[in-house]
Protein backbone atom coordinates (compact mmCIF):
# COMPACT_ATOMS: atom_id res chain seq x y z
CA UNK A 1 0.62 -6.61 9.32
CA UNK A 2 3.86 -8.04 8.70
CA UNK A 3 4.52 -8.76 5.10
CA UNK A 4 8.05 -10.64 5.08
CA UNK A 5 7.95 -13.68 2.85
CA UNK A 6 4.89 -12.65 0.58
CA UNK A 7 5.39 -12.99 -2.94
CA UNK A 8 3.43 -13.25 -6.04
CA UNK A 9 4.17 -15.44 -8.85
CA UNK A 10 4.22 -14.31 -12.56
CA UNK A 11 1.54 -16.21 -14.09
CA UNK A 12 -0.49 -17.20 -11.41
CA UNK A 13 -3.00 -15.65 -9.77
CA UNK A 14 -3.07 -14.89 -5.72
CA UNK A 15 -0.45 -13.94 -3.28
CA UNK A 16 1.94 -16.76 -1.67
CA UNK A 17 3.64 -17.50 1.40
CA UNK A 18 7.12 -18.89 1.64
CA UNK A 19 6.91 -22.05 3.42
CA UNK A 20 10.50 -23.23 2.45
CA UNK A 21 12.87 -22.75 0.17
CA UNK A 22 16.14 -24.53 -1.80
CA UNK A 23 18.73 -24.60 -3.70
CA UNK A 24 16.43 -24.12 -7.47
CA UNK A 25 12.92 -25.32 -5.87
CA UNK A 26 10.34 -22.99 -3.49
CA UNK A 27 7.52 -23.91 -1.29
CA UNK A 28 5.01 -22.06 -1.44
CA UNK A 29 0.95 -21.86 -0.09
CA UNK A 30 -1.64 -20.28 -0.98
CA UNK A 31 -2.40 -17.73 0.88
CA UNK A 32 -6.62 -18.04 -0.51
CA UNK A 33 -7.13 -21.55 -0.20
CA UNK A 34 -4.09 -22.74 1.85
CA UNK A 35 -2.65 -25.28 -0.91
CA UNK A 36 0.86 -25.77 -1.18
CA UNK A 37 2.85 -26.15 -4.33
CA UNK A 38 6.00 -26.65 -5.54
CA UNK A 39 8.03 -24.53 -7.96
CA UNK A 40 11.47 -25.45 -9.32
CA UNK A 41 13.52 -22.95 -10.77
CA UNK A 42 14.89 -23.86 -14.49
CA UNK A 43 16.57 -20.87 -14.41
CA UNK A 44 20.27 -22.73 -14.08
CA UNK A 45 19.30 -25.82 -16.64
CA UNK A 46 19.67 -23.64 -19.99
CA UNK A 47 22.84 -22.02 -19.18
């Protein structure tokens, strides 16, 4: 079983797979129900 690009979000419940990722965003799905989502880092805003 290869585990490469499975993460799990803080928060949120469920493991994810990397579908894509950016510059301050990440694509991820669902690895329960398939849904994809979008998460956007904020991360560089607040400096």
């Amino acid at each position: 079983m290869n585990l490469e690009g499975v993460i799990a979000i803080t928060g949120k419940t469920g493991l994810f797979k990397v579908i894509s990722q950016g510059n301050n965003a990440v694509i991820v799905e669902n690895l329960a129900d398939k849904k994809r989502k979008t998460w956007i880092t904020l991360s560089d805003k607040f400096e």
